[in-house]
C-alpha atoms as a PDB file:
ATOM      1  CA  UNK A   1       0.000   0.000   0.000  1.00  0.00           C
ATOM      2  CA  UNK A   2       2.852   2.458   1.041  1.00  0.00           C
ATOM      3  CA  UNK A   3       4.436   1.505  -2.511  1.00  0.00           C
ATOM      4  CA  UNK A   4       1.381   2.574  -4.483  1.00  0.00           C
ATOM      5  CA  UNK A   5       0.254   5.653  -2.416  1.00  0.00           C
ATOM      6  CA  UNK A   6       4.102   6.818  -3.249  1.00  0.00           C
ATOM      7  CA  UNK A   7       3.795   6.182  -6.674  1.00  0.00           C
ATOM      8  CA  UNK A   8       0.373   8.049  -6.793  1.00  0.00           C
ATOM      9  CA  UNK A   9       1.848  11.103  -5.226  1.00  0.00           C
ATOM     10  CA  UNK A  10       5.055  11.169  -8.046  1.00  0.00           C
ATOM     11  CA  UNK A  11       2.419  10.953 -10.765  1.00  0.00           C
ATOM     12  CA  UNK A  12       0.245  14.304  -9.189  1.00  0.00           C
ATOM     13  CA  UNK A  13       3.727  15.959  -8.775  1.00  0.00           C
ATOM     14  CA  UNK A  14       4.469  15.655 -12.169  1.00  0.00           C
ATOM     15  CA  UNK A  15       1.697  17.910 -13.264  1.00  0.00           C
ATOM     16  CA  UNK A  16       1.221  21.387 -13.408  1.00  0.00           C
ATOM     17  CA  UNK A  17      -0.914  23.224 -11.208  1.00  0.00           C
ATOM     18  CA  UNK A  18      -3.359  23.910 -13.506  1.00  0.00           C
ATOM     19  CA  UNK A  19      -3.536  19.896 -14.295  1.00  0.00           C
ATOM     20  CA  UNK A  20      -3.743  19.042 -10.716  1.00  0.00           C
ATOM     21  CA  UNK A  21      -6.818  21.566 -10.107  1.00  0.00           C
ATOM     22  CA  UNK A  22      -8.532  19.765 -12.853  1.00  0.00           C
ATOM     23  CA  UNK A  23      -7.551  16.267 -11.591  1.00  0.00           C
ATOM     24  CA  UNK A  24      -9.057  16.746  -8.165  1.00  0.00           C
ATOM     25  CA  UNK A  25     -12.610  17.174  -9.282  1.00  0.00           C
ATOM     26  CA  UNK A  26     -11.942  13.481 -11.272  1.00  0.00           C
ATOM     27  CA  UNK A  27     -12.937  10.526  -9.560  1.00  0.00           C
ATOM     28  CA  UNK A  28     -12.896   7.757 -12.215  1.00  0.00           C
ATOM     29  CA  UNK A  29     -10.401   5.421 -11.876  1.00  0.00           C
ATOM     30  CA  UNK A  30      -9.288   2.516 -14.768  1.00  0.00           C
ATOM     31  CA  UNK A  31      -9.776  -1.031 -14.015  1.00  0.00           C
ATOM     32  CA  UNK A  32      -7.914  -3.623 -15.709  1.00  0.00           C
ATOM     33  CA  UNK A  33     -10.036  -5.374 -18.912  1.00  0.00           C
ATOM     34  CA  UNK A  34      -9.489  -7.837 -21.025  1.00  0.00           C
ATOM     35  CA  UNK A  35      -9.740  -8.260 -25.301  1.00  0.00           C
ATOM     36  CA  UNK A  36     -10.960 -11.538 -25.786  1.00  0.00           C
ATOM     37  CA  UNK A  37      -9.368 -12.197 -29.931  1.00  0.00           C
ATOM     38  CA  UNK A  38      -9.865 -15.546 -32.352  1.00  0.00           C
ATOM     39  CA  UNK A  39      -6.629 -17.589 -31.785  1.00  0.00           C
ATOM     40  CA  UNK A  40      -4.598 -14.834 -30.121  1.00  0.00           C
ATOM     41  CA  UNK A  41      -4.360 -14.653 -26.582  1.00  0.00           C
ATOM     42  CA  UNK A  42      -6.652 -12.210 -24.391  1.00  0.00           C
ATOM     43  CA  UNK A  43      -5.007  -8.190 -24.241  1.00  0.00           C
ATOM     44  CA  UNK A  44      -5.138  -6.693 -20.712  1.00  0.00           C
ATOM     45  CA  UNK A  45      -5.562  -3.147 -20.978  1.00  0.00           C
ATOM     46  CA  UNK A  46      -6.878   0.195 -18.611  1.00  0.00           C
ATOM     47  CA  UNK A  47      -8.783   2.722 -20.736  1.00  0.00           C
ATOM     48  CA  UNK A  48     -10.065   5.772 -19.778  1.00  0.00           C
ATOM     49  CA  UNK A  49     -13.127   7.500 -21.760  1.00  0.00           C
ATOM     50  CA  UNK A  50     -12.764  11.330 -23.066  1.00  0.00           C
ATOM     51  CA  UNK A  51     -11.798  13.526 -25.861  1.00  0.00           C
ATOM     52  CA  UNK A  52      -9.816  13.024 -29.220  1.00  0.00           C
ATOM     53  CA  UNK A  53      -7.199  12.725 -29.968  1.00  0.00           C
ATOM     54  CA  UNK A  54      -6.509   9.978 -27.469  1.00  0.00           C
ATOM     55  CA  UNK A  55      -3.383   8.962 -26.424  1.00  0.00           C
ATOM     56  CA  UNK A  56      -1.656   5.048 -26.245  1.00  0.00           C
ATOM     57  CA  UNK A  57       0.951   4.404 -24.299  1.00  0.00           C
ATOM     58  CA  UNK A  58       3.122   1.361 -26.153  1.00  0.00           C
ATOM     59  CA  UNK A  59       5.641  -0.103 -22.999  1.00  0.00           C
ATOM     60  CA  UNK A  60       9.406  -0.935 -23.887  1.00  0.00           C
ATOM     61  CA  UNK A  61      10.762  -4.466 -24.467  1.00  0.00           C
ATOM     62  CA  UNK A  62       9.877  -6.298 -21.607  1.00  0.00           C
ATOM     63  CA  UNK A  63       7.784  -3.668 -19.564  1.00  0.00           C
ATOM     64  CA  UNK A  64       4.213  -3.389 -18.808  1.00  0.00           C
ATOM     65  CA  UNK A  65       1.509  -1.103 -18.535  1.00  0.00           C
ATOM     66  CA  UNK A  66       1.656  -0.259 -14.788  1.00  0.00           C
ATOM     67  CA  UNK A  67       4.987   1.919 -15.388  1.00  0.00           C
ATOM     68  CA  UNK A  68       5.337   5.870 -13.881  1.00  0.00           C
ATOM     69  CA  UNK A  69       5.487   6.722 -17.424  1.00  0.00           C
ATOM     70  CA  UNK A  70       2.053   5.013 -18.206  1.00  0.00           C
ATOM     71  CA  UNK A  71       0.506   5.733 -14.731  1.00  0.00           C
ATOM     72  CA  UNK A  72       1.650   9.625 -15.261  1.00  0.00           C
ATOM     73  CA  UNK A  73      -0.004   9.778 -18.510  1.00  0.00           C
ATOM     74  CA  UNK A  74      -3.694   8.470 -17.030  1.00  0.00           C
ATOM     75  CA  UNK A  75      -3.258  11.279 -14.624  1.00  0.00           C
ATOM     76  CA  UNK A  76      -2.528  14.115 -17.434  1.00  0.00           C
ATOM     77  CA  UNK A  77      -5.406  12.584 -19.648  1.00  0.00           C
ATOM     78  CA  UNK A  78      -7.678  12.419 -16.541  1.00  0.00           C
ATOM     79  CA  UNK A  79      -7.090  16.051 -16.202  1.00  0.00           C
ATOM     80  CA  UNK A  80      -7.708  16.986 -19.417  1.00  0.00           C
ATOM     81  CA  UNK A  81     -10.418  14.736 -19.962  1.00  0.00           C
ATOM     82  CA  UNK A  82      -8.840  12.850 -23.230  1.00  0.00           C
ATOM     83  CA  UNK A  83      -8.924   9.092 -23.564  1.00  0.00           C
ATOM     84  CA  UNK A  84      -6.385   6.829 -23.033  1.00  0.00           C
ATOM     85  CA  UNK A  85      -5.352   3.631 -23.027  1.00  0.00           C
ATOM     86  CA  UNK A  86      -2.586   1.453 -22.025  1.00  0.00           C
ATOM     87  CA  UNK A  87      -2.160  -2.049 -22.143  1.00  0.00           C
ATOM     88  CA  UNK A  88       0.365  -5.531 -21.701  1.00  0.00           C
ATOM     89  CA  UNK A  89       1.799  -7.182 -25.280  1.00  0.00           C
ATOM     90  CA  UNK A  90       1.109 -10.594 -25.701  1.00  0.00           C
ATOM     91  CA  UNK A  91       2.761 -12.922 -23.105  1.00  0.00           C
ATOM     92  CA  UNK A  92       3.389  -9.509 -20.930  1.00  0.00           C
ATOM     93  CA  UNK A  93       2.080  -8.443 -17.689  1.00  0.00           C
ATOM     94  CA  UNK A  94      -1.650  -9.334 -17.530  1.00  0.00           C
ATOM     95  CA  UNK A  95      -2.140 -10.304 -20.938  1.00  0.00           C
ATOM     96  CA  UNK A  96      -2.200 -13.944 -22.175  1.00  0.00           C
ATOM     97  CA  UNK A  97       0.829 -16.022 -22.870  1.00  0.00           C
ATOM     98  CA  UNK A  98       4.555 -16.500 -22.228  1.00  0.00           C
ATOM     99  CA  UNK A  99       6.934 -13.599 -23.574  1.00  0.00           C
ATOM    100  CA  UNK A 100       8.665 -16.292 -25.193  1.00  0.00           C
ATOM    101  CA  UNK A 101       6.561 -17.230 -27.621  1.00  0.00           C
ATOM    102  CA  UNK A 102       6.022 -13.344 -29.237  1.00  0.00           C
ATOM    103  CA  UNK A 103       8.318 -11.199 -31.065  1.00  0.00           C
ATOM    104  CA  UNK A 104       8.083  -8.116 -32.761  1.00  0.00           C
ATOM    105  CA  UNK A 105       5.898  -9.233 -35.685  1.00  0.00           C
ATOM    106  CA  UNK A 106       2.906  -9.784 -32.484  1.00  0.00           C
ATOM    107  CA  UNK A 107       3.775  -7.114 -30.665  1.00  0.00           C
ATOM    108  CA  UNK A 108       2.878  -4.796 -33.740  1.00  0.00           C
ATOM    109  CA  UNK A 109      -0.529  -6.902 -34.002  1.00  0.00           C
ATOM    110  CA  UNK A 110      -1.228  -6.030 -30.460  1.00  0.00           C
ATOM    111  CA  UNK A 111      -1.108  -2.557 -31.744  1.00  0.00           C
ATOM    112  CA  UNK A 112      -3.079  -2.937 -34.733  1.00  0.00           C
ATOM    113  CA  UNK A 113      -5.883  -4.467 -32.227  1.00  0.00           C
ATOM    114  CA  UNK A 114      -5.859  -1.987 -30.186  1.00  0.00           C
ATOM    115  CA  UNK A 115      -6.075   0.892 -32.780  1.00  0.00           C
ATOM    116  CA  UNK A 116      -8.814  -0.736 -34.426  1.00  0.00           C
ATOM    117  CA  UNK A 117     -10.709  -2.593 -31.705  1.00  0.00           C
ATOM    118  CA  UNK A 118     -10.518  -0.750 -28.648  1.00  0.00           C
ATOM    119  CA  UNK A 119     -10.197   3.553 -29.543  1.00  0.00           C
ATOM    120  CA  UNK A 120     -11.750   5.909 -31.706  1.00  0.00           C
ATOM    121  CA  UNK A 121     -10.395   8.029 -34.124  1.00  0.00           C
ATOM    122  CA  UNK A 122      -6.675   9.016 -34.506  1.00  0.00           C
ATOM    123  CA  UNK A 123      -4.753   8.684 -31.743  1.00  0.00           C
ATOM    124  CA  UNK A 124      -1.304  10.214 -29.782  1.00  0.00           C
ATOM    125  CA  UNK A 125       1.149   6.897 -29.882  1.00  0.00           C
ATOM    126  CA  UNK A 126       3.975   7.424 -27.155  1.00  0.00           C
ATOM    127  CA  UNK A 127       6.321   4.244 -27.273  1.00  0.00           C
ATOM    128  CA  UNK A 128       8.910   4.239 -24.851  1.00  0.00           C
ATOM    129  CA  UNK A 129      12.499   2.282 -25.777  1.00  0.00           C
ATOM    130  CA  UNK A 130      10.728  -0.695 -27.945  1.00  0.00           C
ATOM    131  CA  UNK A 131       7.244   0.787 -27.682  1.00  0.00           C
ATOM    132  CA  UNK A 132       8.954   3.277 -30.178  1.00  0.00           C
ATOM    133  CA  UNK A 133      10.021   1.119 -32.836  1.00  0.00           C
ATOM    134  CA  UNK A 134       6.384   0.046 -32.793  1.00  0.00           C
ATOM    135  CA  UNK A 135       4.554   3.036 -32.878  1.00  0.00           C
ATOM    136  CA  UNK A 136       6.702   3.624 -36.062  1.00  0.00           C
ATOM    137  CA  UNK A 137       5.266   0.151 -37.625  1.00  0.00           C
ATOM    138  CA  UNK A 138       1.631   0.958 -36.686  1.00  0.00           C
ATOM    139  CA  UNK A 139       1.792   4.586 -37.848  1.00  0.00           C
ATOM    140  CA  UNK A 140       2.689   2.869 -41.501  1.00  0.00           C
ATOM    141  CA  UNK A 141      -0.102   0.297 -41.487  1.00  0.00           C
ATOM    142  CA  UNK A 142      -2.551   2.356 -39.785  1.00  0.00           C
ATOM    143  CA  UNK A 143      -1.986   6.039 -40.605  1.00  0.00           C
ATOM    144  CA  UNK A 144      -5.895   7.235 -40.413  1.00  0.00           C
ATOM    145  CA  UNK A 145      -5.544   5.871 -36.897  1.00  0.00           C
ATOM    146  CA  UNK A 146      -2.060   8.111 -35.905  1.00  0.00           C
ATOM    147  CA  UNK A 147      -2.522  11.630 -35.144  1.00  0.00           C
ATOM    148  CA  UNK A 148       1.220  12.268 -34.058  1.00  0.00           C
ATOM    149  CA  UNK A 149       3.887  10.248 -32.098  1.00  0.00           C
ATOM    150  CA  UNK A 150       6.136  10.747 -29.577  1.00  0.00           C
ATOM    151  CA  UNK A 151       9.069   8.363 -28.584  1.00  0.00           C
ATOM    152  CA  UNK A 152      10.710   7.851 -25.271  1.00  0.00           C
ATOM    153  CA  UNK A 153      14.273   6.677 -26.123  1.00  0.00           C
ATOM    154  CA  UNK A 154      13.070   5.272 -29.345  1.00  0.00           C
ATOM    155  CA  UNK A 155      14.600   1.911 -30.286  1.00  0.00           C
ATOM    156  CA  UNK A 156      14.414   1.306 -33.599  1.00  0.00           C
ATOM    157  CA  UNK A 157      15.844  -1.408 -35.048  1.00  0.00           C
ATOM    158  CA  UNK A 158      17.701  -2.035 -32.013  1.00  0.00           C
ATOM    159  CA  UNK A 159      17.857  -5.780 -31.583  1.00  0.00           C
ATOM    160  CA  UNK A 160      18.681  -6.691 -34.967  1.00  0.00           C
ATOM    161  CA  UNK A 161      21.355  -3.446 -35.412  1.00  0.00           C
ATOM    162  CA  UNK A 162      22.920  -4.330 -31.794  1.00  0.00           C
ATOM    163  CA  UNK A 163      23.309  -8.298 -32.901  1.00  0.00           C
ATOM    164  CA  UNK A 164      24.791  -7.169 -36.370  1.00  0.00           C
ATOM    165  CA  UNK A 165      27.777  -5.038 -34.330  1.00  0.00           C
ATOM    166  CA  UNK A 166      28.869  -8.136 -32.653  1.00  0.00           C
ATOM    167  CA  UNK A 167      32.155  -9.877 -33.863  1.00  0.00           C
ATOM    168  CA  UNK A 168      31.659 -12.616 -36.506  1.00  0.00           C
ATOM    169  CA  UNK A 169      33.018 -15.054 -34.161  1.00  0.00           C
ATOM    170  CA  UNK A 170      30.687 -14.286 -31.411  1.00  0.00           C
ATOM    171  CA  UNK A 171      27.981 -14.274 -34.050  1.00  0.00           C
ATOM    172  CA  UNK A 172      28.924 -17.266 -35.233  1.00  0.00           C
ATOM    173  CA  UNK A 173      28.474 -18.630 -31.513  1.00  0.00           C
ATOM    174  CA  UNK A 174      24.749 -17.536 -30.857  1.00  0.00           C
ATOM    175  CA  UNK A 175      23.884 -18.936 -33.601  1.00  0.00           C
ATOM    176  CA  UNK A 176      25.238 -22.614 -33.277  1.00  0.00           C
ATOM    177  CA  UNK A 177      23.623 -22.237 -29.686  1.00  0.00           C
ATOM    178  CA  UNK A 178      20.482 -20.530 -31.364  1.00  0.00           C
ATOM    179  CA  UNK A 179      19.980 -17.949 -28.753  1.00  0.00           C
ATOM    180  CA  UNK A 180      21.492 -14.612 -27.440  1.00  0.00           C
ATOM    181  CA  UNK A 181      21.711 -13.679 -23.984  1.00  0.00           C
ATOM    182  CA  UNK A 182      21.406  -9.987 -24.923  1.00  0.00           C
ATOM    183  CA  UNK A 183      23.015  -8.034 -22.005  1.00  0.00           C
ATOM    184  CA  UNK A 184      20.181  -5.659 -19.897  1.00  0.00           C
ATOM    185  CA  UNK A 185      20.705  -3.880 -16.383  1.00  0.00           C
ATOM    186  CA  UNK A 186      16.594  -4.255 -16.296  1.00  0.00           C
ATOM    187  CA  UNK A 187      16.186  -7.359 -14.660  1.00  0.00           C
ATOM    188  CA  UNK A 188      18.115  -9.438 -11.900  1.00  0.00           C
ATOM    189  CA  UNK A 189      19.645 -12.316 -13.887  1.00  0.00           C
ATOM    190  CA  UNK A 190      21.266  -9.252 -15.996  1.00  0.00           C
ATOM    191  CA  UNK A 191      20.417 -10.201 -19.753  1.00  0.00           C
ATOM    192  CA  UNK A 192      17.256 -11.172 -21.460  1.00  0.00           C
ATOM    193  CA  UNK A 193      17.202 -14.568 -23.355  1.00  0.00           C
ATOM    194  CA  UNK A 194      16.664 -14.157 -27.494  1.00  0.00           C
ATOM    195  CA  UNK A 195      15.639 -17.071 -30.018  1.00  0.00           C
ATOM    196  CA  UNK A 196      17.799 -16.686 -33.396  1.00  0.00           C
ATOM    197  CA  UNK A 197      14.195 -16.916 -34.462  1.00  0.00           C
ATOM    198  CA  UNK A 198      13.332 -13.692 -32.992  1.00  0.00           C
ATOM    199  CA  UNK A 199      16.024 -11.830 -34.212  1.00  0.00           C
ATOM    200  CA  UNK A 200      15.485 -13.020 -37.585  1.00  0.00           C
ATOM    201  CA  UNK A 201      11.537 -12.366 -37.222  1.00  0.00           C
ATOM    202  CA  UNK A 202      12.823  -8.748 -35.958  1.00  0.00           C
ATOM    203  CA  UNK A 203      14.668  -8.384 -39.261  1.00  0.00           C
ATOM    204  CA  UNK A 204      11.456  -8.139 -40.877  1.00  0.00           C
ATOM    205  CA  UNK A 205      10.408  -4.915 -39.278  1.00  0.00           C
ATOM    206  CA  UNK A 206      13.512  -2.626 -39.469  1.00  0.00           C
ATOM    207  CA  UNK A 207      12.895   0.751 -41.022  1.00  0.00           C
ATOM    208  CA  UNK A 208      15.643   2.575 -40.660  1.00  0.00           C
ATOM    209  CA  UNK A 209      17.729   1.914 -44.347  1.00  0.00           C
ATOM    210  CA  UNK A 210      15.072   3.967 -46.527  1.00  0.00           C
ATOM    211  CA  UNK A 211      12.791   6.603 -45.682  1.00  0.00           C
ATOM    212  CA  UNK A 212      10.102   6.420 -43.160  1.00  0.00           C
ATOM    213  CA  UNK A 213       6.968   7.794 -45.209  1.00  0.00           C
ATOM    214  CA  UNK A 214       5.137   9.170 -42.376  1.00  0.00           C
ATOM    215  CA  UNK A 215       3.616  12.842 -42.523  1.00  0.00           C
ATOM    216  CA  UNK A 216       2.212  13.872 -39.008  1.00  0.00           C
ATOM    217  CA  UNK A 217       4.494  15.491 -36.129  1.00  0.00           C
ATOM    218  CA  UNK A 218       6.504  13.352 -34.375  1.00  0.00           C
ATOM    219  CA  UNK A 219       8.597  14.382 -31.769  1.00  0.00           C
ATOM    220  CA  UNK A 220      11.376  12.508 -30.164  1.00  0.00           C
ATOM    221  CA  UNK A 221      13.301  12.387 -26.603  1.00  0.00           C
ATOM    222  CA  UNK A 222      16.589  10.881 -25.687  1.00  0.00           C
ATOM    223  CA  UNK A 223      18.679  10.919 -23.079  1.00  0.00           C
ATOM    224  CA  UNK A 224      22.198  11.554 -23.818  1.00  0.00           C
ATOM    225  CA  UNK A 225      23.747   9.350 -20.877  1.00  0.00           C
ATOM    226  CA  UNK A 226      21.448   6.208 -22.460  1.00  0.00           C
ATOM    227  CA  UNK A 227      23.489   3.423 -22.162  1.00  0.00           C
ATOM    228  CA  UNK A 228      21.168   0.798 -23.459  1.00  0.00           C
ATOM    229  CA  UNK A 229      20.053   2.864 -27.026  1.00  0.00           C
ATOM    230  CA  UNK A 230      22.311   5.259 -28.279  1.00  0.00           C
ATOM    231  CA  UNK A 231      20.759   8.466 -28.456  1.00  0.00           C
ATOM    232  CA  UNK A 232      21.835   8.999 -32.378  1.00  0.00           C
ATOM    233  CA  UNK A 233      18.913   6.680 -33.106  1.00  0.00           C
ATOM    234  CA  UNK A 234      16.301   8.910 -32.130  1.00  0.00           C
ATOM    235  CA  UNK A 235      18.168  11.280 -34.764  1.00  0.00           C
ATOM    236  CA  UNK A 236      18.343   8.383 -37.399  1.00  0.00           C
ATOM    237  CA  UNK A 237      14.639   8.201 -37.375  1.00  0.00           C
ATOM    238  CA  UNK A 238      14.605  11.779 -37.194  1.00  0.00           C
ATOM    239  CA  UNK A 239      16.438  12.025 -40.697  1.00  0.00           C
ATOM    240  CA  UNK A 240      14.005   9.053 -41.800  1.00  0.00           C
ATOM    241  CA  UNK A 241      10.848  10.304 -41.302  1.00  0.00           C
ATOM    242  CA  UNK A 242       9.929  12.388 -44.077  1.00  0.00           C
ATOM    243  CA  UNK A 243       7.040  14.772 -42.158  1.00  0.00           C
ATOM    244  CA  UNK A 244       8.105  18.361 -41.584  1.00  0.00           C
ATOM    245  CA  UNK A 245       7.206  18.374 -38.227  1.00  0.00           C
ATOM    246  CA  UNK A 246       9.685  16.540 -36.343  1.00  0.00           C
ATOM    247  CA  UNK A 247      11.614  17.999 -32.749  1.00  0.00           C
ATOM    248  CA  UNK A 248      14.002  15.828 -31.504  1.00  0.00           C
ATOM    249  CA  UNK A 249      14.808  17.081 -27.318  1.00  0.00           C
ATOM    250  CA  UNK A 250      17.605  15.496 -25.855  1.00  0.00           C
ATOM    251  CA  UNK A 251      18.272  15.348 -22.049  1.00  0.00           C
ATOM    252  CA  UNK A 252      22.060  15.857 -20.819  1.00  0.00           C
ATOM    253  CA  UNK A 253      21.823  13.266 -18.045  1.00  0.00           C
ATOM    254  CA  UNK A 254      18.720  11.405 -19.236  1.00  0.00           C
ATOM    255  CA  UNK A 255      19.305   7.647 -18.889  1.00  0.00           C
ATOM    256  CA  UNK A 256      17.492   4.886 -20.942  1.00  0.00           C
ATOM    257  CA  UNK A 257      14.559   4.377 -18.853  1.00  0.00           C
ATOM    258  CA  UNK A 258      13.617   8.052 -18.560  1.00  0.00           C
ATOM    259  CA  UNK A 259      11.546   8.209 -15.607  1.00  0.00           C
ATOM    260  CA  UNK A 260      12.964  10.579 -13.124  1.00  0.00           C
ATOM    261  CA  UNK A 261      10.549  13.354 -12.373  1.00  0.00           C
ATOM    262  CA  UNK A 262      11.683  15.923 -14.858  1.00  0.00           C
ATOM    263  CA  UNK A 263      11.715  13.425 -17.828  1.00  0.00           C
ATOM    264  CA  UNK A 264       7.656  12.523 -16.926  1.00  0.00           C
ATOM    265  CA  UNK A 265       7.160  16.534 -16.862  1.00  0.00           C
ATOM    266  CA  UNK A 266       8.857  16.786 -20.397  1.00  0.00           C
ATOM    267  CA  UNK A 267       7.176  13.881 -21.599  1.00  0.00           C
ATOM    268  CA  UNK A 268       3.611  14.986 -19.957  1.00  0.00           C
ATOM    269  CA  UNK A 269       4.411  18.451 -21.219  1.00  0.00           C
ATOM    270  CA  UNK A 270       5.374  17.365 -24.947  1.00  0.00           C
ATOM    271  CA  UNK A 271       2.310  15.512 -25.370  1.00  0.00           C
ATOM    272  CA  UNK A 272       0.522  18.678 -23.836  1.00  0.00           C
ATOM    273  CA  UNK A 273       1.893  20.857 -26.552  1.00  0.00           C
ATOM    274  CA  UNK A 274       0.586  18.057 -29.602  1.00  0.00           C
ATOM    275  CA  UNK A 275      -2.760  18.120 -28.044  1.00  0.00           C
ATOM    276  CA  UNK A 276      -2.891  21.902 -28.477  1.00  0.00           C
ATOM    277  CA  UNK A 277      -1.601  21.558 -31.973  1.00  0.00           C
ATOM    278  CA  UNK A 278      -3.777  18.817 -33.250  1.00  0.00           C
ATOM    279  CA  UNK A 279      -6.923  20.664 -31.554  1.00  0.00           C
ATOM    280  CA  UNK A 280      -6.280  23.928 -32.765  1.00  0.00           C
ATOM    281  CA  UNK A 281      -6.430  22.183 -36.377  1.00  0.00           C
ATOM    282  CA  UNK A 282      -9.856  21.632 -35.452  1.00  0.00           C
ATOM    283  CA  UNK A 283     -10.990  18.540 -37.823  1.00  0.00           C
ATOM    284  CA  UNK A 284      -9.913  14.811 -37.468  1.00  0.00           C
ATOM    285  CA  UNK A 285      -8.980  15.422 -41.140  1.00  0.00           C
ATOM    286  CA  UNK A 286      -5.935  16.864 -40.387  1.00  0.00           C
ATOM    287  CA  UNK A 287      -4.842  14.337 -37.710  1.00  0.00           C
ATOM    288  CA  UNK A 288      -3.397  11.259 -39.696  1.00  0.00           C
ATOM    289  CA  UNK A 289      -0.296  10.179 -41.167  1.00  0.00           C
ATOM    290  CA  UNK A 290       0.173   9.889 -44.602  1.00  0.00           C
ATOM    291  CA  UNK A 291       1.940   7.062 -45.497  1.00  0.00           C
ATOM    292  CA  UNK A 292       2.701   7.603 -49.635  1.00  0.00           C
ATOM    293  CA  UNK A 293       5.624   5.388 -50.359  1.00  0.00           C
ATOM    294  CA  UNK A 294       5.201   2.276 -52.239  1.00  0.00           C
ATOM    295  CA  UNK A 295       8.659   0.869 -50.650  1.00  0.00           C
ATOM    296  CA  UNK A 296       6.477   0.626 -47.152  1.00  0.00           C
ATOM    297  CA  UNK A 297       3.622  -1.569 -48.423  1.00  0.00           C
ATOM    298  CA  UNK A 298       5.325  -4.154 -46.690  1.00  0.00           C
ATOM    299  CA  UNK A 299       4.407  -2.723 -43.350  1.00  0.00           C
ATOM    300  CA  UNK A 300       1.118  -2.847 -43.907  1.00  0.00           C
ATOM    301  CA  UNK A 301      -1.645  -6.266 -43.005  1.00  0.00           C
ATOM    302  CA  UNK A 302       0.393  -7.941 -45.509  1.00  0.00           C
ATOM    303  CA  UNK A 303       2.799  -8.436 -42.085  1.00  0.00           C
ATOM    304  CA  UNK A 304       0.274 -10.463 -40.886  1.00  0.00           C
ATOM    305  CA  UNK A 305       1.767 -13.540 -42.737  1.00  0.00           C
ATOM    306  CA  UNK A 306       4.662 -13.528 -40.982  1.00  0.00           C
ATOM    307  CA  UNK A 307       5.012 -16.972 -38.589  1.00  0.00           C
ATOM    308  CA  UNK A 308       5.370 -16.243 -35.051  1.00  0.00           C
END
């Protein structure tokens, strides 16, 4: 109880004043649900009911919904009265499964259900580490449904582009031994266990060689002092993406997990600021991506083939 009474009160001191005058007179809270899907497992999520644009929060590799990152985000959308929604990945958290058995191919079909299952309208995507990468997928295959994005230490890429920097011999041995034990401060044993069938599965998804054909603002923070994603990816995708209206912000001493109480209040803020934007634009019309180029097709429900 002491735990989540502490956590409540980081969450209200993340937000302004003028947020936390608004949040008092809210007394709805989010209760965990479940989406029951044909031969997929069941998709634990929290919404909350308001405005549009929503927001999604997308977790990292690994991480689930009940995060300070997540949790602060209910809080700002409470007080604002815009939906959002949160939820586990397959084999994560509450959902269904073992994290085993998923890789990034279902992890971006999570996404797709949620976007077209569970909200309405175009939404505010804001991946954090992993949760980036996909946010990047799903704004491709579902661009009426992406109103802008924000990533959190976006990682792009990163399993497949950290695996391909290894020496050939070492290489060599993860695959003979058909699994990597990819090094993580994140958890106690101190690496995460990785199929060669997930990596290759990954392969399937990376986006940052060509041109990322996505028109709607996207902004992107990274903390220089990340020591699990180099901050220069968040700049890669920067160069990638091919809308106009793209802010990268990078932190001097942010670290990978960005969750101190000044990286929530940028975050919070950030997605503050897109809100404004998108609403001053008035019509829904203006919210989505526009995803033009034909070299993308392949991240569209054609990636539903994929085995995994």
């Amino acid at each position: 109880m002491a735990d989540t009474t502490e956590k409540k009160s980081f969450v209200f001191g993340v937000l302004s004043k003028r947020h936390q005058r608004q949040l008092s007179s809210v007394r709805h809270k989010t209760t965990i649900q479940h989406a029951t899907r044909p031969d997929l497992p069941k998709l634990a999520y929290r919404k909350l009911k308001g405005k549009s644009p929503g927001v999604v929060f997308l977790p990292g590799f690994a991480s689930v919904m009940g995060g300070q990152k997540a949790e602060a985000l209910e809080e700002f959308c409470k007080s604002l009265g815009h939906s959002y929604l949160r939820f586990d990945y397959s084999g994560c958290g509450s959902s269904e499964g073992e994290m085993g058995n998923y890789n990034i191919g279902a992890w971006k079909k999570d996404v797709l259900y949620v976007l077209d299952e569970l909200v309405e309208g175009p939404q505010i995507l804001v991946g954090s580490s992993m949760g980036g990468w996909l946010m990047l997928l799903a704004a491709l295959a579902r661009p009426e449904k992406t109103a802008a994005l924000v990533g959190i230490s976006t990682a792009a890429d990163h399993f497949v582009t950290a695996f391909n920097s290894l020496p050939i011999e070492t290489k060599r041995e993860i695959e003979e031994q058909g699994f990597w034990k990819f090094p993580t401060k994140h958890n106690g044993e101190g690496f995460y266990t990785l199929s060669m069938d997930f990596l290759k599965e990954a392969e399937n998804h990376c986006i940052l060689q060509s041109p990322i054909p996505v028109s709607c603002p996207v902004r992107l923070i990274h903390g220089l002092k990340d020591p699990d994603v180099p901050w220069h990816v968040s700049m890669q995708v920067a160069e990638r993406v091919l809308s106009n209206d793209v802010d990268v912000i990078l932190r001097k001493h942010g670290q990978h997990r960005m969750s101190e109480k000044d990286d929530i209040k940028l975050m919070v803020y950030t997605i503050d600021d897109l809100i404004d934007k998108l609403t001053t634009l008035g019509n829904h019309r203006h919210f989505p991506c526009l995803c033009t180029d034909e070299k993308h097709e392949a991240y569209s429900d054609s990636d539903d083939s994929h085995k995994w």
